[in-house]
C-alpha atoms as a PDB file:
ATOM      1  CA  UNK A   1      96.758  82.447 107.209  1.00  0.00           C
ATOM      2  CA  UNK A   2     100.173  80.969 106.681  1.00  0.00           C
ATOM      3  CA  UNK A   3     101.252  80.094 110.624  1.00  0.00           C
ATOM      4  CA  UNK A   4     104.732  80.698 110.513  1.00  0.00           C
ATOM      5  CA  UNK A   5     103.968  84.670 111.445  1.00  0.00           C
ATOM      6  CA  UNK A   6     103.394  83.674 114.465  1.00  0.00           C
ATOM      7  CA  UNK A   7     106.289  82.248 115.532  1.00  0.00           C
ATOM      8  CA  UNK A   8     108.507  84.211 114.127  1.00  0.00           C
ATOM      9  CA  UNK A   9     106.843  87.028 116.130  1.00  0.00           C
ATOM     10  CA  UNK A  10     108.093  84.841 119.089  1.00  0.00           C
ATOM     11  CA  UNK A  11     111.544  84.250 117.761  1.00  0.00           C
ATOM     12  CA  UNK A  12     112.210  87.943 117.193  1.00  0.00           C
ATOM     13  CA  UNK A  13     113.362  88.955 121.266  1.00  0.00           C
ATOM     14  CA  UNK A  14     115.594  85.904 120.880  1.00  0.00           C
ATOM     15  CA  UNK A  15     117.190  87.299 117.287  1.00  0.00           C
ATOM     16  CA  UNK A  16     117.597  90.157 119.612  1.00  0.00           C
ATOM     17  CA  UNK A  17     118.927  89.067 122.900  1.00  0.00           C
ATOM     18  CA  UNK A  18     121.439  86.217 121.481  1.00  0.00           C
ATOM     19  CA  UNK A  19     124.780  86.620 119.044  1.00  0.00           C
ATOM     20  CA  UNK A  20     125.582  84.951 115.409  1.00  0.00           C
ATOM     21  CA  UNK A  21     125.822  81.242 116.174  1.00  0.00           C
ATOM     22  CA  UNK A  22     122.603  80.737 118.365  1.00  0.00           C
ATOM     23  CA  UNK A  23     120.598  83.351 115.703  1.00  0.00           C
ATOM     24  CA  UNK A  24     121.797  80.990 112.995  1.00  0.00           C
ATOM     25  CA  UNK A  25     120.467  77.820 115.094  1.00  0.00           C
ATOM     26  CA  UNK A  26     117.188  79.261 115.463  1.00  0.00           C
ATOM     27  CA  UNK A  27     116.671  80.406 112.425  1.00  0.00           C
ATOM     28  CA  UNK A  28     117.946  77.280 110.733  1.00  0.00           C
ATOM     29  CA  UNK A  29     114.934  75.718 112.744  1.00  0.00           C
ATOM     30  CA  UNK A  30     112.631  77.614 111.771  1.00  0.00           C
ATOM     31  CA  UNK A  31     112.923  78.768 108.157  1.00  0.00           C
ATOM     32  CA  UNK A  32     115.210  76.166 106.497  1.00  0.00           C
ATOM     33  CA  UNK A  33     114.790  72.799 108.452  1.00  0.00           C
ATOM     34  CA  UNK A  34     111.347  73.261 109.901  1.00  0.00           C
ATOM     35  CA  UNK A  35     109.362  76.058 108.725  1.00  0.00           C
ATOM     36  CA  UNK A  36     106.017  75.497 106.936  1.00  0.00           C
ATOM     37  CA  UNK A  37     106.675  77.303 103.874  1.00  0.00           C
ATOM     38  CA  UNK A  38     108.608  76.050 100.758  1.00  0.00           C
ATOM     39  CA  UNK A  39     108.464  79.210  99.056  1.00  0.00           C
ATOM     40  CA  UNK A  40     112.322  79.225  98.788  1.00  0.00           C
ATOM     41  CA  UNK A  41     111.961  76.643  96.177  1.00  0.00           C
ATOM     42  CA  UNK A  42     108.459  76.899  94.691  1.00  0.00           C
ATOM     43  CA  UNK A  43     107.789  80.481  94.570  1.00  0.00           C
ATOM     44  CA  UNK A  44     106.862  82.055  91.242  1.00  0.00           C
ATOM     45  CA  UNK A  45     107.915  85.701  92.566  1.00  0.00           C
ATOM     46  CA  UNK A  46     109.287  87.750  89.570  1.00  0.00           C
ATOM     47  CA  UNK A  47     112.121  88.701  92.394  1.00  0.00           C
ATOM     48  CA  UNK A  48     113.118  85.536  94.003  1.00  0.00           C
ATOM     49  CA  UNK A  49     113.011  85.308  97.744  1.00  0.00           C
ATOM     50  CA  UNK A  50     116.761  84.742  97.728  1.00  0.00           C
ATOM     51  CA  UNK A  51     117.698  87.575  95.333  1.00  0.00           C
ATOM     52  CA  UNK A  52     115.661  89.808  97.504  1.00  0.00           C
ATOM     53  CA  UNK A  53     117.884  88.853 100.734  1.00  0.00           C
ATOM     54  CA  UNK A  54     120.832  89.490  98.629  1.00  0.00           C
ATOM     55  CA  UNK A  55     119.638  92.947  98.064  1.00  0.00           C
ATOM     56  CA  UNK A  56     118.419  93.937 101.204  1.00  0.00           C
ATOM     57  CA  UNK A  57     122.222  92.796 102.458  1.00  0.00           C
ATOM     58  CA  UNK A  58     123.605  94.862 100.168  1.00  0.00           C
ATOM     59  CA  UNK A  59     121.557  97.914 101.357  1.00  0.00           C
ATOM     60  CA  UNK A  60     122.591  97.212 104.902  1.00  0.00           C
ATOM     61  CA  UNK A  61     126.248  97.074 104.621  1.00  0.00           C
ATOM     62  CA  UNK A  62     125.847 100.460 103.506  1.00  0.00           C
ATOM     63  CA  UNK A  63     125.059 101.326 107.136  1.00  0.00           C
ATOM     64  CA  UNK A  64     127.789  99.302 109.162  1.00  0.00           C
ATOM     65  CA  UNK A  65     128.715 102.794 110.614  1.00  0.00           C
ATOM     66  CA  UNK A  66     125.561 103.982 111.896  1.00  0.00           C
ATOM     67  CA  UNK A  67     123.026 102.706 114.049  1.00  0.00           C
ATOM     68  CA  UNK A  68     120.637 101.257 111.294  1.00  0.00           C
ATOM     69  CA  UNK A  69     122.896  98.324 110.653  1.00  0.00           C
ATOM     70  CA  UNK A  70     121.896  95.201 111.332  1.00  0.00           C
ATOM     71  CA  UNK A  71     123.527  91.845 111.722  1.00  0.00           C
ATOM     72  CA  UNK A  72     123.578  89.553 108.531  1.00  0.00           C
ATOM     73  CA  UNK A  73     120.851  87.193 110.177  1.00  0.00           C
ATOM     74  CA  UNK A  74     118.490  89.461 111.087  1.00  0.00           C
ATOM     75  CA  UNK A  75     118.451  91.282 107.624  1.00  0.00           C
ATOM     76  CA  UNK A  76     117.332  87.725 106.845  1.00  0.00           C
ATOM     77  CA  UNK A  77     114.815  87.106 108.964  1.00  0.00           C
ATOM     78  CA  UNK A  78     113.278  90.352 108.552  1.00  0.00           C
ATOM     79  CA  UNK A  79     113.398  90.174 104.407  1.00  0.00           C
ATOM     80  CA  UNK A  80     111.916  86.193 104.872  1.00  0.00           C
ATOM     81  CA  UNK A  81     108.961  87.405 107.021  1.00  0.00           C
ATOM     82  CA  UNK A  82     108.351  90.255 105.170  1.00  0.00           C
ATOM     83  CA  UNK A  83     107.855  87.784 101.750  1.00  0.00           C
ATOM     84  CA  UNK A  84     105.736  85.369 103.137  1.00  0.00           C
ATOM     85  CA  UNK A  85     103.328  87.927 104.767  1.00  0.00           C
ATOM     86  CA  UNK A  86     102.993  89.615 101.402  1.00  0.00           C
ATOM     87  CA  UNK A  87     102.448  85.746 100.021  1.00  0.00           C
ATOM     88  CA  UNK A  88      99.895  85.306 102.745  1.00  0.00           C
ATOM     89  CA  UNK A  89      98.089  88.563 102.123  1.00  0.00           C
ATOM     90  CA  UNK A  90      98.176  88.004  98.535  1.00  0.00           C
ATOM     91  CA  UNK A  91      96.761  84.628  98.804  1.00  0.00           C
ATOM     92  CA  UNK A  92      93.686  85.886 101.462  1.00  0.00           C
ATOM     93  CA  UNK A  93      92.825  89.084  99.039  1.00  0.00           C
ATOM     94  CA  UNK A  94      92.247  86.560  96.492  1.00  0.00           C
ATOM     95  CA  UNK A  95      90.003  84.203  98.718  1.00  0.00           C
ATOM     96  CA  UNK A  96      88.200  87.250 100.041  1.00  0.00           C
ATOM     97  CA  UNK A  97      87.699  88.848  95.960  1.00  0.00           C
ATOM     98  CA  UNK A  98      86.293  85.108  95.074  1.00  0.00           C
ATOM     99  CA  UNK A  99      83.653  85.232  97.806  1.00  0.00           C
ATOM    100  CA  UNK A 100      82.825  88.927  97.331  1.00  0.00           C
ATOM    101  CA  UNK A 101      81.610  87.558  93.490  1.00  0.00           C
ATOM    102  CA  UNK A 102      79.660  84.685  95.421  1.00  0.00           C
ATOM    103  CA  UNK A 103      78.130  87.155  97.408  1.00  0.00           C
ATOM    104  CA  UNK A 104      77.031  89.801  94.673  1.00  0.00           C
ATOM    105  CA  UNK A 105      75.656  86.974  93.230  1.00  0.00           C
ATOM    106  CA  UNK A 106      73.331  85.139  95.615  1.00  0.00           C
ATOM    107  CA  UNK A 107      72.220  88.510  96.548  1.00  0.00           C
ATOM    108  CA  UNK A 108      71.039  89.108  93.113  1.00  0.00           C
ATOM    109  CA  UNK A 109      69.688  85.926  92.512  1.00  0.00           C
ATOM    110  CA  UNK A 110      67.895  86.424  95.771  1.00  0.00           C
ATOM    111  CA  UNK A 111      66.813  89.376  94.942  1.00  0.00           C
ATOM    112  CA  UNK A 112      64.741  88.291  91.653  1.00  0.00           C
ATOM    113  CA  UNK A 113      63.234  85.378  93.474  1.00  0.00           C
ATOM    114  CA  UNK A 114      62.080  87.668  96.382  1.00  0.00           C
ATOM    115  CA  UNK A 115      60.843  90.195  93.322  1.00  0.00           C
ATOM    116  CA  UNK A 116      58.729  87.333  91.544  1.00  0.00           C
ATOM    117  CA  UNK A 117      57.173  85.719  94.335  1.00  0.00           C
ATOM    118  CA  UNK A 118      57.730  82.562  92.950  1.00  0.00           C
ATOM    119  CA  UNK A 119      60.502  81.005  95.633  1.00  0.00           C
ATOM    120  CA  UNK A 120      60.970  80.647  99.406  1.00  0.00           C
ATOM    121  CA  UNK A 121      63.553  83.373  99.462  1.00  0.00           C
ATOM    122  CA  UNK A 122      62.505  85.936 102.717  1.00  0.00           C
ATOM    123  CA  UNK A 123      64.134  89.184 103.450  1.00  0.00           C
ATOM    124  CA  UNK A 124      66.224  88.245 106.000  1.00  0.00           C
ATOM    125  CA  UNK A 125      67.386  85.663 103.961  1.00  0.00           C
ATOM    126  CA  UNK A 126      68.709  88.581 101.760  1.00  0.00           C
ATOM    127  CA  UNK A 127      69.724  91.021 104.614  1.00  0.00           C
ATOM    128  CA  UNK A 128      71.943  87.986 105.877  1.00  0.00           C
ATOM    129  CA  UNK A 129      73.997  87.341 102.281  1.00  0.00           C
ATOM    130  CA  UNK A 130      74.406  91.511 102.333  1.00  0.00           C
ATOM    131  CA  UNK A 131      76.026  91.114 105.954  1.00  0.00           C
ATOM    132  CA  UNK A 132      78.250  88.594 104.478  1.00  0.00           C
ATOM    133  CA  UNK A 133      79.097  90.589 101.687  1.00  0.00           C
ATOM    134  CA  UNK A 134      79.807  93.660 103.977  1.00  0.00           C
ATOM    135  CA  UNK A 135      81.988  91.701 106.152  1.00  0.00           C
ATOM    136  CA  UNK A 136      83.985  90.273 102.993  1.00  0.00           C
ATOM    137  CA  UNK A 137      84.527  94.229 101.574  1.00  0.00           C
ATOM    138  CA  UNK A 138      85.902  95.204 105.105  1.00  0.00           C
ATOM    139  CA  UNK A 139      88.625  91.932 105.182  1.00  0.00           C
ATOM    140  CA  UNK A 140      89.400  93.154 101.471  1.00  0.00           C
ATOM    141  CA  UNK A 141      89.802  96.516 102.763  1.00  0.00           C
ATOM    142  CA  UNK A 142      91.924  95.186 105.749  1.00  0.00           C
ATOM    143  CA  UNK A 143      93.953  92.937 103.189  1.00  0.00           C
ATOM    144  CA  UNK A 144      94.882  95.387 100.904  1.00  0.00           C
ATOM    145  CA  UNK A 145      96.253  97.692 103.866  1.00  0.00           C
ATOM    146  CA  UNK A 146      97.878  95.498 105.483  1.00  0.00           C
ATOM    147  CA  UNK A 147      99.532  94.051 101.914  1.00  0.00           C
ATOM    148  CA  UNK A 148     100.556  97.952 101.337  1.00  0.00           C
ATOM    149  CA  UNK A 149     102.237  98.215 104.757  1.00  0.00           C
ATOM    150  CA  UNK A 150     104.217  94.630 104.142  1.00  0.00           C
ATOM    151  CA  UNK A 151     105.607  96.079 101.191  1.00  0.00           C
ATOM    152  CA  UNK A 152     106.607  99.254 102.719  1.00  0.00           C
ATOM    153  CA  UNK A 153     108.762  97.344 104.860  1.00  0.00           C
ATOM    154  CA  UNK A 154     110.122  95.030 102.358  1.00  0.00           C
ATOM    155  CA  UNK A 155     110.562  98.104  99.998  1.00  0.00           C
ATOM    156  CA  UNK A 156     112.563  99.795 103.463  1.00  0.00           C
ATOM    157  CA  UNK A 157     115.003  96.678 103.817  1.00  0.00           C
ATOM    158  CA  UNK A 158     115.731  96.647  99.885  1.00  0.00           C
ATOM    159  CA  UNK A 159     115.918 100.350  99.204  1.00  0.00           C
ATOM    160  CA  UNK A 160     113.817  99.894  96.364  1.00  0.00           C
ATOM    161  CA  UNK A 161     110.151  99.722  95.430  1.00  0.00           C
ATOM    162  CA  UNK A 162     108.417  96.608  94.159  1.00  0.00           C
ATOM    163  CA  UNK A 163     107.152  97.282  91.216  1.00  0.00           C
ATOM    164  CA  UNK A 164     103.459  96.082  92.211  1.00  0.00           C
ATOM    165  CA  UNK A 165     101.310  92.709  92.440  1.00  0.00           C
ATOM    166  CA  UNK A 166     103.617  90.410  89.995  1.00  0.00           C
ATOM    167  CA  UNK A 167     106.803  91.020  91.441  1.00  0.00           C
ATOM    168  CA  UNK A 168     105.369  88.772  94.421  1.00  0.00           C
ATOM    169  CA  UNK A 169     103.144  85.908  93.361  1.00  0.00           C
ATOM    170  CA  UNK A 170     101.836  83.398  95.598  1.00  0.00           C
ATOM    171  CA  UNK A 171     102.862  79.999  96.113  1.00  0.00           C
ATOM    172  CA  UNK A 172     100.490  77.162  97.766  1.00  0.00           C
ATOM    173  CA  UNK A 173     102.084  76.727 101.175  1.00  0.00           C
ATOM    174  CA  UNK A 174     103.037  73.452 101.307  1.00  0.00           C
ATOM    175  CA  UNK A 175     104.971  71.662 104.665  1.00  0.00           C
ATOM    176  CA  UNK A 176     108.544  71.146 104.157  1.00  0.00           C
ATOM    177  CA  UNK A 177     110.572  68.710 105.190  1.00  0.00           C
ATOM    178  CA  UNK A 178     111.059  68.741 108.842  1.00  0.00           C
ATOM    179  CA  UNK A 179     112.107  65.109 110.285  1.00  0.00           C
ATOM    180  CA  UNK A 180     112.826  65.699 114.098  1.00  0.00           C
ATOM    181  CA  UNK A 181     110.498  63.483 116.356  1.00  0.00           C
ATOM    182  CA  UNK A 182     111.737  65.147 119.174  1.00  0.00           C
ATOM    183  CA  UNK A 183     113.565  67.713 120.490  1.00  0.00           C
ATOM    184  CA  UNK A 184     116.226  66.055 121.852  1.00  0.00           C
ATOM    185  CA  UNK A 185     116.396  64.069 117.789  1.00  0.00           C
ATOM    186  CA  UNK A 186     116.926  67.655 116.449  1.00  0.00           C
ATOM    187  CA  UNK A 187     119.867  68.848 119.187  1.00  0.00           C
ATOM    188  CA  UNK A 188     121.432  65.606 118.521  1.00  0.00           C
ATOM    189  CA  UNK A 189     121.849  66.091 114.762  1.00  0.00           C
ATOM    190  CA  UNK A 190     122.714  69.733 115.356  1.00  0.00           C
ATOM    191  CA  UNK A 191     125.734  69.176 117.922  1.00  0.00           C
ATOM    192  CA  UNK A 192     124.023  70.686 120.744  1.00  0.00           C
ATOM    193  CA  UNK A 193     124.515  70.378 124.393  1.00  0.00           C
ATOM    194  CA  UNK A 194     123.680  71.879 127.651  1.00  0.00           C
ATOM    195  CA  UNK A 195     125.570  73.858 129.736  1.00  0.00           C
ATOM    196  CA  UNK A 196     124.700  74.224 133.140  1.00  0.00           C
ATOM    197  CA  UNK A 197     126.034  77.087 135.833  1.00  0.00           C
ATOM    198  CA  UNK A 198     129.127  78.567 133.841  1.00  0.00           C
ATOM    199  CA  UNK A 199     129.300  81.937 131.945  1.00  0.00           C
ATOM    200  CA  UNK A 200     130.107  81.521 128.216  1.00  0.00           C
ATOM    201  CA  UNK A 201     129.171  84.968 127.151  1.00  0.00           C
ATOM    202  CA  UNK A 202     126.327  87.290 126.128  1.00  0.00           C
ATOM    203  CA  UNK A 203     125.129  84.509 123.500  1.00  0.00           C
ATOM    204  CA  UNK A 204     124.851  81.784 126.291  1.00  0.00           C
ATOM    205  CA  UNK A 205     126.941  79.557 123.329  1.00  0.00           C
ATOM    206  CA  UNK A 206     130.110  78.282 123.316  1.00  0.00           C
ATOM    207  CA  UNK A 207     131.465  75.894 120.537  1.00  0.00           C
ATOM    208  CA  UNK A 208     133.833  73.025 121.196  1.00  0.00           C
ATOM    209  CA  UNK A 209     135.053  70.732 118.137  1.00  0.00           C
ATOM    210  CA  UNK A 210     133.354  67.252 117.747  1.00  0.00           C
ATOM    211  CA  UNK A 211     135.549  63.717 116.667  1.00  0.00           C
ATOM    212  CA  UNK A 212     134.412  64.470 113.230  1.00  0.00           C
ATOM    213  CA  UNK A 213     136.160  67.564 113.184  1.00  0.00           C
ATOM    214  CA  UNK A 214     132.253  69.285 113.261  1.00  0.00           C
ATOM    215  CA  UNK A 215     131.239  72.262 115.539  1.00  0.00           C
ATOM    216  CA  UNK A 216     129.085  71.338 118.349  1.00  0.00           C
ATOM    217  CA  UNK A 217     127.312  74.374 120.202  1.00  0.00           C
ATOM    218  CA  UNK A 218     126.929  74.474 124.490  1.00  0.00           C
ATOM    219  CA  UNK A 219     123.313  75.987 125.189  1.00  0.00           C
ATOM    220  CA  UNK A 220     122.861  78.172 128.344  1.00  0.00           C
ATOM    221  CA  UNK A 221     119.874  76.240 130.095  1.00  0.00           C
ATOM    222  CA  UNK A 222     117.891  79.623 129.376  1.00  0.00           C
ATOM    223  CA  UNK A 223     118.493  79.879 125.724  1.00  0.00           C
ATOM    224  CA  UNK A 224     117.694  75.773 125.715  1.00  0.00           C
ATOM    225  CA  UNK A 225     114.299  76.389 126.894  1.00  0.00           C
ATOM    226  CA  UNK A 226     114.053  79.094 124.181  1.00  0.00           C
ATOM    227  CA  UNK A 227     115.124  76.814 121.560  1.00  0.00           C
ATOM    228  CA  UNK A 228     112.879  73.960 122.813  1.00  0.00           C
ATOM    229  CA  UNK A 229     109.809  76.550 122.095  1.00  0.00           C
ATOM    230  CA  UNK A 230     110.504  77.072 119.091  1.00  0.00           C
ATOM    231  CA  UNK A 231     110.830  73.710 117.764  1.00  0.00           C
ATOM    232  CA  UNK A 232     107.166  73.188 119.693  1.00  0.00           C
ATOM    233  CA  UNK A 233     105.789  76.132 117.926  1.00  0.00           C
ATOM    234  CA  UNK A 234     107.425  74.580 114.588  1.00  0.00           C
ATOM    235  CA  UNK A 235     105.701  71.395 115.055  1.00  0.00           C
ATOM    236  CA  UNK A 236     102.416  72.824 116.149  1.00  0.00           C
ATOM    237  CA  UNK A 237     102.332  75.422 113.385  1.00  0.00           C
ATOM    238  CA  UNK A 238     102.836  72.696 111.178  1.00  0.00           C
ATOM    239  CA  UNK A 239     100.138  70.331 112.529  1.00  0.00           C
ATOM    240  CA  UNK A 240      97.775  73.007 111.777  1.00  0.00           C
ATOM    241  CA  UNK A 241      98.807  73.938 107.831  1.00  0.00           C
ATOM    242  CA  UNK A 242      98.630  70.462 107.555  1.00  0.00           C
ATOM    243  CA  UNK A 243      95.219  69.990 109.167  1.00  0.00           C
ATOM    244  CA  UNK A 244      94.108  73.319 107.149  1.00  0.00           C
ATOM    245  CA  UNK A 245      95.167  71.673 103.991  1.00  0.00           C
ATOM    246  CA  UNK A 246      92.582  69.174 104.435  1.00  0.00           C
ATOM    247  CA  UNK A 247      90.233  70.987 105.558  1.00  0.00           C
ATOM    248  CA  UNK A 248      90.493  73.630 102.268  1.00  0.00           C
ATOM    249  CA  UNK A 249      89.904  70.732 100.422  1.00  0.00           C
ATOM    250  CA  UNK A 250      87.016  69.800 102.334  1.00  0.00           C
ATOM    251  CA  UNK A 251      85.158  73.382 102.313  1.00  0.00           C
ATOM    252  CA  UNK A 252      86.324  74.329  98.870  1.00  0.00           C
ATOM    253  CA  UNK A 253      83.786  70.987  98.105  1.00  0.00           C
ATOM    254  CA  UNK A 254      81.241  72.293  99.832  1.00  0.00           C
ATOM    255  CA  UNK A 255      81.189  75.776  98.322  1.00  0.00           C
ATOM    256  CA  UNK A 256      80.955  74.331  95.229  1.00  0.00           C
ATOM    257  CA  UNK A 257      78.168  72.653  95.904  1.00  0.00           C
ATOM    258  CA  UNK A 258      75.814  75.514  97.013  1.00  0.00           C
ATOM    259  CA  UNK A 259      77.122  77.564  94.349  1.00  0.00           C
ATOM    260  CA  UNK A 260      76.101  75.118  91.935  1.00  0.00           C
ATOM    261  CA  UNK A 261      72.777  74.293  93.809  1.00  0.00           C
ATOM    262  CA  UNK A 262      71.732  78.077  94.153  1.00  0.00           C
ATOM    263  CA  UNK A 263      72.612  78.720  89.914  1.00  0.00           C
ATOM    264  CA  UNK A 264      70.564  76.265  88.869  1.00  0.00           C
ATOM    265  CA  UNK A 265      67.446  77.434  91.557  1.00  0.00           C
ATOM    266  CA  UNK A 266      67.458  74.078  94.013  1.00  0.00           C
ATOM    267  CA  UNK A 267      70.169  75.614  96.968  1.00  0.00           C
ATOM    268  CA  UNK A 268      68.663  77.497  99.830  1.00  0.00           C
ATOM    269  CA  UNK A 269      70.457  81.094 100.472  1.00  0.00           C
ATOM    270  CA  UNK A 270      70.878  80.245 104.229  1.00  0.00           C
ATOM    271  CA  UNK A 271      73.076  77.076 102.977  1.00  0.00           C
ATOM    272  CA  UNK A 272      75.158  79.475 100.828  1.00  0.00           C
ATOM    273  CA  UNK A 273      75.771  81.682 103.068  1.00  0.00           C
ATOM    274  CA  UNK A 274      76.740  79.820 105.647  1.00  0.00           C
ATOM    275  CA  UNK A 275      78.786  77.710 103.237  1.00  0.00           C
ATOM    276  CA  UNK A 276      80.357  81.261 102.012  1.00  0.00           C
ATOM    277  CA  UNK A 277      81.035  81.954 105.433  1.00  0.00           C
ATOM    278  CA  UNK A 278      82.761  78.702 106.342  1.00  0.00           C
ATOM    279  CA  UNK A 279      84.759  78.844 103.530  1.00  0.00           C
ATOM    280  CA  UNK A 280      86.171  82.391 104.643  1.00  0.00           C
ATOM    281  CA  UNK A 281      86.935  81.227 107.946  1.00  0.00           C
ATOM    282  CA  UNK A 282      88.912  77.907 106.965  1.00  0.00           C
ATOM    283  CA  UNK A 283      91.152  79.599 104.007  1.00  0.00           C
ATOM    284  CA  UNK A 284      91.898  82.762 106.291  1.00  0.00           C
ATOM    285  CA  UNK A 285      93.542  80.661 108.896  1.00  0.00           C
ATOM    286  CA  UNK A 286      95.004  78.606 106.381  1.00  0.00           C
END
């Protein structure tokens, strides 16, 4: 699945725990200099990601006087990771529907080969492609659940329901643009500094005005080390999507080949399954 879930999981206490300016750094970082997804720009969503923030903002000024309001940037955050899990899902249930076919098929084919006598097919060769198949229904099963509950929240933060499967289509996660080679690279551009033992408030940020007439933000060393995270969990997260993109290629081949194989009556049913099964595994944690 898409990695930037994880990390946002991670970011969340600090959305929490810090004020405006070092929420807007973070997230900054993470979903519009450095996360993985370019869904902002390349998703075919009947509701664009962007007019879906806008809507879920105007729900929660609604509630400045109660205790349901949120501040601007978490609204954000919450709408953004709501999307791309409901992208993600999307994208799995249709992996997971693709192999289920695969499945239903082998067995069959299996099935008249065992019948006829005339192959090498056994019956554990059979039993083994109707394990696989079980274990694809229950991740469909799983997807679509978990798909429903993404959209209950998305639905919460918009006051309105979406409408159903096309109002959220998926786009291929692709790596955005994220040039920082380091850490210290990525403070540099962003007018960061340390501060070392002196109070400048709750947020642990302070902002002093650069030469160029640009704000430059004073990190507590605590919410440094916080920061410094997640710019490693940015650049590990996308390591792997871009490892996984090769690696879809790679298995997407290799399913093709045993499906082909097996149709025309020259693949074995242990090499499709376990091509089935590979394939699964390598587009899930895509």
């Amino acid at each position: 699945m898409l990695m930037h879930n994880v990390f946002l999981r991670g970011l969340y206490p600090i959305l929490r725990n810090t004020r405006f300016v070092l929420a807007l750094i973070l997230i900054d970082i993470l979903l519009n200099g450095g996360g993985l997804l370019a869904a902002d720009a390349k998703s075919d969503a009947t509701t664009s990601l962007q007019e879906l923030i806008e809507l879920a903002l105007k729900h929660n000024s609604k509630d400045s006087v109660n205790e349901k309001h949120l501040a601007p940037e978490n609204v954000s955050f919450l709408v953004k990771k709501y999307f791309y899990q409901i992208e993600t899902k999307v994208e799995q249930l249709a992996t997971a529907k693709e192999v289920r076919g695969h499945f239903q098929k082998g067995i069959k084919k299996s099935e008249e080969v065992f019948d006829s006598g005339e192959g090498v097919v056994s019956q554990a060769d059979i039993t083994k492609l109707k394990l696989g198949l079980s274990n694809t229904l229950n991740d469909i099963i799983n997807l679509e659940y978990e798909l429903k509950i993404a959209r209950l929240n998305l639905d919460k933060l918009i006051n309105q329901e979406l409408r159903g499967a096309n109002d959220i289509k998926t786009s291929d996660p692709l790596p955005i643009d994220f040039s920082y080679t380091s850490f210290g690279n990525y403070l540099k551009e962003k007018h960061s500094t340390t501060q070392k033992n002196k109070a400048i408030g709750d947020a642990g940020i302070k902002l002093n005005k650069t030469d160029g007439n640009k704000e430059s933000s004073i990190l507590t060393e605590e919410n440094r080390l916080l920061l410094h995270k997640a710019f490693l969990n940015v650049k590990l997260s996308k390591d792997k999507v871009m490892l996984g993109k090769k690696n879809r290629r790679i298995t997407r081949a290799l399913l093709v080949a045993e499906v082909a194989n097996y149709d025309f009556g020259i693949g074995d049913p242990q090499d499709l399954f376990e091509a089935l099964i590979i394939y699964t595994r390598v587009f899930s944690s895509y």
